[in-house]
Protein backbone atom coordinates (compact mmCIF):
# COMPACT_ATOMS: atom_id res chain seq x y z
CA UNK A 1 0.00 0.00 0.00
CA UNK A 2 3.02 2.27 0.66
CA UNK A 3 4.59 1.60 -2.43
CA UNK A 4 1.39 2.30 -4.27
CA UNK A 5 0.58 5.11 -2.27
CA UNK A 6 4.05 6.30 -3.09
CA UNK A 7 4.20 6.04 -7.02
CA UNK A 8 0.80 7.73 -6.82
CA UNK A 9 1.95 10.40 -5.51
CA UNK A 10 5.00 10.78 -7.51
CA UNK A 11 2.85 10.79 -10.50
CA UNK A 12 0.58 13.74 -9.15
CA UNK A 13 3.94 16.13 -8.09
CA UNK A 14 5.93 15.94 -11.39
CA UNK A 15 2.96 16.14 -13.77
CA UNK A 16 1.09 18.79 -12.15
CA UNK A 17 0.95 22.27 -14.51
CA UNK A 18 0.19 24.43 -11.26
CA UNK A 19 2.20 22.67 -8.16
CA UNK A 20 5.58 22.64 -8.52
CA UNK A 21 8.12 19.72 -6.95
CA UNK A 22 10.30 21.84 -4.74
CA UNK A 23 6.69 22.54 -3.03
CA UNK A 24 5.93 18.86 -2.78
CA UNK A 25 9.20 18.25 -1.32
CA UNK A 26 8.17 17.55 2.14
CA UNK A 27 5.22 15.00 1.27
CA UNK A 28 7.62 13.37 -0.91
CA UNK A 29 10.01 13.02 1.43
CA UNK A 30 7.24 11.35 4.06
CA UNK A 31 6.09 8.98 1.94
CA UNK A 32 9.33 7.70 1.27
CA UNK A 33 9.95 7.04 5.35
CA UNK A 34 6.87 5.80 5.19
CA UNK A 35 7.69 3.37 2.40
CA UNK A 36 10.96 2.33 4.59
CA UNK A 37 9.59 1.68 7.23
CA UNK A 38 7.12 -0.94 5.51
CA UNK A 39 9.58 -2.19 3.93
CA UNK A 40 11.96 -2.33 7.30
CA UNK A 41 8.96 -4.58 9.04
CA UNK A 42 8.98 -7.37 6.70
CA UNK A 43 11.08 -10.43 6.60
CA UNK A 44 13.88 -10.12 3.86
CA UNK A 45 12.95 -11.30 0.74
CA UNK A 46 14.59 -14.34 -1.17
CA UNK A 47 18.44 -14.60 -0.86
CA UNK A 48 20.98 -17.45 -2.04
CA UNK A 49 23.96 -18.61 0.03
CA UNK A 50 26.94 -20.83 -0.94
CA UNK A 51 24.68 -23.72 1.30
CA UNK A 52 21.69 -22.99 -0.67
CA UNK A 53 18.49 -20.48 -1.70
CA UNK A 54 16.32 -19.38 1.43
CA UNK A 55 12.97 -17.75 1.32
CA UNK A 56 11.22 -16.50 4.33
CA UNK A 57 7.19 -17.47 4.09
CA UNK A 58 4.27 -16.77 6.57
CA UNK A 59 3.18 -19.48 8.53
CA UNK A 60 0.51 -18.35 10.79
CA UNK A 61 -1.24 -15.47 11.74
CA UNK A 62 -0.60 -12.83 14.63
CA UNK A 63 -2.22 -11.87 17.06
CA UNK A 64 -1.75 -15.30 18.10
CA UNK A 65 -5.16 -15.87 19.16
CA UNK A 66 -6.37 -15.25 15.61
CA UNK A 67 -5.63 -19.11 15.04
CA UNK A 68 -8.41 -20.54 16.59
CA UNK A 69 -10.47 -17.56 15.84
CA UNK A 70 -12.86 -19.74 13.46
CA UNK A 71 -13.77 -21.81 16.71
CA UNK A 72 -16.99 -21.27 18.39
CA UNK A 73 -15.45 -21.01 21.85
CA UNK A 74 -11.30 -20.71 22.63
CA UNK A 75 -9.34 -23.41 23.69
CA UNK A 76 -9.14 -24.70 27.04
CA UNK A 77 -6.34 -26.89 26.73
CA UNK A 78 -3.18 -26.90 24.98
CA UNK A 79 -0.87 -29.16 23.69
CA UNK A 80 2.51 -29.13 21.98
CA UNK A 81 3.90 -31.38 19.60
CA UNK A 82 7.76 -31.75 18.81
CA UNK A 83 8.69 -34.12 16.12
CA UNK A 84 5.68 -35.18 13.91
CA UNK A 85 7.07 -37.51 11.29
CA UNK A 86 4.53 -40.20 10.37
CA UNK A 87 2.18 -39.06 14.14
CA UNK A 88 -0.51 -37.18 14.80
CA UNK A 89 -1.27 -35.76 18.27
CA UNK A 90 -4.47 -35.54 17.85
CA UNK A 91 -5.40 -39.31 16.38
CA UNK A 92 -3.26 -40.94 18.70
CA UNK A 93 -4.36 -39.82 22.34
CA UNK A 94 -7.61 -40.60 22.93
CA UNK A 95 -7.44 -37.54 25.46
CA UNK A 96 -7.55 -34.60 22.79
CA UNK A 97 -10.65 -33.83 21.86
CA UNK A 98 -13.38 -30.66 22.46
CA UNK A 99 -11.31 -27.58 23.36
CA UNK A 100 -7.99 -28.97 22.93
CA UNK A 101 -5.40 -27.04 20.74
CA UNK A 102 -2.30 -28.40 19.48
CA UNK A 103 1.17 -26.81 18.09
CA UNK A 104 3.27 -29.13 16.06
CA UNK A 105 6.69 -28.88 14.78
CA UNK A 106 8.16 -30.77 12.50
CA UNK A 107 11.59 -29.26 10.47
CA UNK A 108 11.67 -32.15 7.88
CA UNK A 109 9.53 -30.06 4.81
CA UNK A 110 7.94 -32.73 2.80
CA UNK A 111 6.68 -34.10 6.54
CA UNK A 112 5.56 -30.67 7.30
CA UNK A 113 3.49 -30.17 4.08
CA UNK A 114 2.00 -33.78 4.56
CA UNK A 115 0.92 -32.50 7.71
CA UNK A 116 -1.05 -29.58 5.85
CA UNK A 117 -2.02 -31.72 2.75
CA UNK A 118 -4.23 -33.73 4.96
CA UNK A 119 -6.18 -30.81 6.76
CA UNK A 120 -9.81 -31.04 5.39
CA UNK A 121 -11.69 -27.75 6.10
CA UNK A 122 -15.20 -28.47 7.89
CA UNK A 123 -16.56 -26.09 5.45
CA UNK A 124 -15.53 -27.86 2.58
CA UNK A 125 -15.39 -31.58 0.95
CA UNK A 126 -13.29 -30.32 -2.30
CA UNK A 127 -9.47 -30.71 -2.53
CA UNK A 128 -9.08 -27.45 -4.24
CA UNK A 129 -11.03 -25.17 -1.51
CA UNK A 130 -9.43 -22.73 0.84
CA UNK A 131 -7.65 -23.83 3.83
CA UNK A 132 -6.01 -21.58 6.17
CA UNK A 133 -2.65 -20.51 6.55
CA UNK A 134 -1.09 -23.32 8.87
CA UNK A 135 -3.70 -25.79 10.12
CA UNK A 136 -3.25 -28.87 10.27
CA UNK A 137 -6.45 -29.85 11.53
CA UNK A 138 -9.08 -27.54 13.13
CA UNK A 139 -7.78 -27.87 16.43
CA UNK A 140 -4.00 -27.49 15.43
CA UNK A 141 -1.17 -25.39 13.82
CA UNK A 142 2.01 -27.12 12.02
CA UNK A 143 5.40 -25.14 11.99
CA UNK A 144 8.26 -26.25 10.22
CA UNK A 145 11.06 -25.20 13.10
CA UNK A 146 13.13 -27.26 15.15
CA UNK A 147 12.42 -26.76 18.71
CA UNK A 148 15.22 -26.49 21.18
CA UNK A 149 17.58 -24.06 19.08
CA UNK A 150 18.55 -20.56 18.56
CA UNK A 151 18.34 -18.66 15.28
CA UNK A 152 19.48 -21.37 12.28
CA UNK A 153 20.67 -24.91 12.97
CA UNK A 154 22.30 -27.51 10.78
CA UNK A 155 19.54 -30.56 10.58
CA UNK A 156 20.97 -34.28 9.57
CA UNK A 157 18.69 -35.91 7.60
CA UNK A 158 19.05 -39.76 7.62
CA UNK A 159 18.00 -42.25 5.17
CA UNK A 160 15.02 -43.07 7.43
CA UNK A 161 13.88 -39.99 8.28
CA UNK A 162 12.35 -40.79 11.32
CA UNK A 163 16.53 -40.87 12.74
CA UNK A 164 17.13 -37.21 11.43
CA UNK A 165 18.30 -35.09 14.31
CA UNK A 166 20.14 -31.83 15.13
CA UNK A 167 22.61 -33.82 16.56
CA UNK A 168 25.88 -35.08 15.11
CA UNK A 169 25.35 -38.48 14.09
CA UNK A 170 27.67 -41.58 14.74
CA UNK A 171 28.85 -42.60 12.10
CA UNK A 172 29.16 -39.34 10.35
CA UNK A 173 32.20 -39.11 12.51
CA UNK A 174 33.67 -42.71 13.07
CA UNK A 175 32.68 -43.83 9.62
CA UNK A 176 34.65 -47.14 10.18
CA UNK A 177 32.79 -47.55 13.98
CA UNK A 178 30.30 -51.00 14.15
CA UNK A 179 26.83 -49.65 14.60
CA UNK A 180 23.71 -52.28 15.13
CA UNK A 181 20.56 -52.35 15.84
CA UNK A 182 18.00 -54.87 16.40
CA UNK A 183 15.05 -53.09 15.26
CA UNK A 184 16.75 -51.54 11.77
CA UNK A 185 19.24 -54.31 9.55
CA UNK A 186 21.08 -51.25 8.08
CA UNK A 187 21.27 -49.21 11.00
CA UNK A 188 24.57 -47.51 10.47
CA UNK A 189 23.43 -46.44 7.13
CA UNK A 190 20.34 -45.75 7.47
CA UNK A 191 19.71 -43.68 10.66
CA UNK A 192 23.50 -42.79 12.35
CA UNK A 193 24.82 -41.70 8.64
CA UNK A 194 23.24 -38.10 7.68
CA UNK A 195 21.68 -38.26 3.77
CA UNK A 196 22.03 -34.34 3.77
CA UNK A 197 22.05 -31.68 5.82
CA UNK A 198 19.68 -28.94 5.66
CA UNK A 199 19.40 -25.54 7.77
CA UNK A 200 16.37 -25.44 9.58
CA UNK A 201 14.78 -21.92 11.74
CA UNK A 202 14.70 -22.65 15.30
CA UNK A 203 12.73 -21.72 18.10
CA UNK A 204 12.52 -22.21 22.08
CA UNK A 205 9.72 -23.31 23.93
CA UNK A 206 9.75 -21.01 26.27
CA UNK A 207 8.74 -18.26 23.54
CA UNK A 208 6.08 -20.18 21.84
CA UNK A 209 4.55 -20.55 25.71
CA UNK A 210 5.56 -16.57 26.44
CA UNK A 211 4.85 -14.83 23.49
CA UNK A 212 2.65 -16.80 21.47
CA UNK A 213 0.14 -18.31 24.24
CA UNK A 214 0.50 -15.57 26.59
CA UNK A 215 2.01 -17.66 29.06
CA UNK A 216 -0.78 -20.16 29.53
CA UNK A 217 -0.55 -23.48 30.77
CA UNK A 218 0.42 -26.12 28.02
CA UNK A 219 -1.47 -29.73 29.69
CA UNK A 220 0.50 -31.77 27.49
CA UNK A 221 3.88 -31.61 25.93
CA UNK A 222 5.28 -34.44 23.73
CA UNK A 223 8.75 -34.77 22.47
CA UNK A 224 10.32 -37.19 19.85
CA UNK A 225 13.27 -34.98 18.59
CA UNK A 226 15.79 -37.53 18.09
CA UNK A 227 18.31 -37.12 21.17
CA UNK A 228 17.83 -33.49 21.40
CA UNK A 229 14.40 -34.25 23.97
CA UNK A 230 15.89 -32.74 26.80
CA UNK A 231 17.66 -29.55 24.99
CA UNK A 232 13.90 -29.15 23.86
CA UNK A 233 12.29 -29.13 27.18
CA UNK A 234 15.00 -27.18 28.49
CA UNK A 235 14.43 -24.21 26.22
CA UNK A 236 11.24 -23.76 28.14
CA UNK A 237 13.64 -21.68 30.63
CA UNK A 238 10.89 -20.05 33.27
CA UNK A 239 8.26 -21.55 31.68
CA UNK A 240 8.67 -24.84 32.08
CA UNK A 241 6.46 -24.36 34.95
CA UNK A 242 3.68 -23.80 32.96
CA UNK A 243 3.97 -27.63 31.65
CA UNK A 244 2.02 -30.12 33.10
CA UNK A 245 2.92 -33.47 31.46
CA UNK A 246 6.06 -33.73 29.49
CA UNK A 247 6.22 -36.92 27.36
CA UNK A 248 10.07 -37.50 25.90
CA UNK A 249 12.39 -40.33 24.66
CA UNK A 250 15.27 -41.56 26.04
CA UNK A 251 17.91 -43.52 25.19
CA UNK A 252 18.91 -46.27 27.58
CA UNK A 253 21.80 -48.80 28.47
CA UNK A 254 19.98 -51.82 27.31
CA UNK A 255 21.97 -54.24 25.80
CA UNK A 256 25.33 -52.04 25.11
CA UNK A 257 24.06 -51.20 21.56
CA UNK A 258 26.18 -48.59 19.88
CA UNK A 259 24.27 -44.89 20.05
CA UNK A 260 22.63 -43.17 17.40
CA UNK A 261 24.03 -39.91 18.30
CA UNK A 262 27.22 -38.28 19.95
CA UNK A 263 26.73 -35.60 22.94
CA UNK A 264 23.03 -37.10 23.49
CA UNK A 265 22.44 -36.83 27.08
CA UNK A 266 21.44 -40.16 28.52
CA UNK A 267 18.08 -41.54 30.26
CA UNK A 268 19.70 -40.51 33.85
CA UNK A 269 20.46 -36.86 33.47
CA UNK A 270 17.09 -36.55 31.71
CA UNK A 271 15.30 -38.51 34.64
CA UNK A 272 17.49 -36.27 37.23
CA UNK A 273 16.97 -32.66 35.35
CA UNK A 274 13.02 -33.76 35.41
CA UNK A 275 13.13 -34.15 39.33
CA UNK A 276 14.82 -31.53 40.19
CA UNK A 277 12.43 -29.60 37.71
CA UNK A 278 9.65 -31.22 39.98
CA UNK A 279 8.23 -33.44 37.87
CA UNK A 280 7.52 -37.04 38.92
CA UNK A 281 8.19 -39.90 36.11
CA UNK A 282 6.04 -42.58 35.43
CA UNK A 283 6.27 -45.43 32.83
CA UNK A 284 3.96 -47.77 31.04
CA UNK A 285 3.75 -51.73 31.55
CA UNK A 286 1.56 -53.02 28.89
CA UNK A 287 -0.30 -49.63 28.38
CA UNK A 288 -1.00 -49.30 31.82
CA UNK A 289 0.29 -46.73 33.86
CA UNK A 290 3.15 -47.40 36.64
CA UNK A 291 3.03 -44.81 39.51
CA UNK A 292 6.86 -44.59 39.29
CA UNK A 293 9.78 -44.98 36.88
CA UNK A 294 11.86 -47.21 40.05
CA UNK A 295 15.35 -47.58 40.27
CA UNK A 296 17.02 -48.73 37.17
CA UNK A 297 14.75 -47.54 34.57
CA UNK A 298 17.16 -46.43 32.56
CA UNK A 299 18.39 -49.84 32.07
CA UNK A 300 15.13 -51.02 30.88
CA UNK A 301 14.35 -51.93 27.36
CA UNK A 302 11.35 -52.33 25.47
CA UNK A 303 11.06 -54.45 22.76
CA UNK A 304 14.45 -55.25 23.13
CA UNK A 305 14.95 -51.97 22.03
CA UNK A 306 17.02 -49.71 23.91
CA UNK A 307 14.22 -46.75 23.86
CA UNK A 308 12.12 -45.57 26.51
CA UNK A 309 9.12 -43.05 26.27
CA UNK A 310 8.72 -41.48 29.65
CA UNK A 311 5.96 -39.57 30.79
CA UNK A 312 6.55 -37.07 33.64
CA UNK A 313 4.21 -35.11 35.81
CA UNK A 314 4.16 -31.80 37.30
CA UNK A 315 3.83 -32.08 40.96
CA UNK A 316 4.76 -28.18 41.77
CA UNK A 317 2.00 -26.27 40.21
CA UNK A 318 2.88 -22.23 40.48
């Protein structure tokens, strides 16, 4: 509108027969702050780097609260999702339902535009109608940020993408190490070896919870980032408080099988960090809920896998 504004008055100053430009001067002059300062409050337009070609695009709206304007009533509850490759929130826990919310991140693109694909407007039955800017479903938002992070961040992509992670990755730097798995038969090629590595935006979770929700309480925080599950609930800083269940995986010692990742922290000093945060951990026998993680959890396996998902409850509500 600036711009326009702008040319239009251009136009009017230096084809006028009876006001002359000197006199115009002044408004000239204003529209042309004007026009900078427009042009100062958006994002910087597409640039290429020796890495590759970057282009900044809108993903939701601001004011926040505009996101769930279309509901009837706003949300009571809300969830975050980190790490949404081949999961939804939403389908999967029977608990979200009638004035939940959900945010989900997801840095891996073609995961994150799946994720959007697959929104079907309530309004609508036809592919080709309008669906607003980053929904995933009605009750959700998708972002396509790692969590956990500051500014950019180098993202390893693995031949099963489910394994990429901001972390370095084994065999990336002992290429000759022996790397197994009992779950994957090509495990060191497949998920500790990085396919590529993009650059991904970042963002903590303590300004999504701050900034965009206003500080309110988030019921329900899961995390499957891929070794990075405790930077993630760590960038919640002071607001980690406002978290009331934190589900994250961990990593554990079962059967000395060769990590995934180097400078992952392990299941103890993400058990220990989650006390001292005051949250209790629980853990699930057979889909039933154990009142307490117990001595030697980290030890555990499931499936003969050496991964854990631990679910930890607030117990210190401020």
């Amino acid at each position: 509108m600036a711009r326009l504004a702008f040319r239009y008055f251009y136009g009017q100053a230096a084809g006028s027969p009876c006001v002359s430009f000197r006199h115009n001067m002044p408004s000239l002059l204003l529209w042309s702050f004007h026009l900078l300062q427009t042009r100062a409050s958006l994002p910087q337009p597409l640039h290429e780097t020796e890495d590759g070609i970057f282009a900044p695009v809108q993903v939701a709206l601001l004011p926040f609260h505009k996101n769930w304007a279309h509901l009837k009533k706003p949300p009571e509850r809300f969830w975050i999702e980190v790490g949404m490759n081949n999961w939804d929130l939403s389908v999967h826990y029977g608990d979200f339902g009638e004035g939940d919310f959900v945010l989900g991140f997801e840095p891996l693109l073609d995961k994150y535009g799946e994720r959007l694909a697959s929104y079907r407007p309530t309004h609508s039955a036809g592919s080709g109608k309008f669906r607003a800017l980053g929904r995933q479903h009605e009750r959700g938002l998708a972002f396509p940020f790692a969590v956990g992070c500051k500014g950019m961040a180098k993202f390893r992509v693995a031949e099963e993408d489910s394994c990429s992670t901001l972390l370095p990755l084994l065999a990336d730097a002992y290429p000759d190490v022996e790397a197994e798995h009992p779950a994957l038969r090509n495990f060191k090629a497949d998920c500790a070896t990085s396919t590529e590595i993009r650059t991904v935006p970042c963002i903590s979770l303590k300004h999504v919870i701050r900034d965009w929700l206003g500080g309110r309480e988030v019921w329900f925080l899961k995390v499957d980032a891929e070794g990075a599950d405790l930077a993630v609930v760590q960038s919640a800083g002071s607001m980690l408080r406002k978290i009331r269940h934190i589900q994250v995986e961990v990593h554990t010692g079962c059967g000395g099988i060769a990590p995934q990742f180097l400078n992952a922290p392990n299941c103890s000093s993400t058990v220990r960090f989650m006390r001292n945060a005051g949250y209790r951990c629980t853990s699930q026998d057979q889909g039933e809920l154990l009142t307490d993680c117990g001595e030697g959890i980290c030890q555990e396996c499931y499936k003969n896998l050496p991964i854990l998902n631990l679910l930890f409850i607030r117990q210190r509500i401020s």
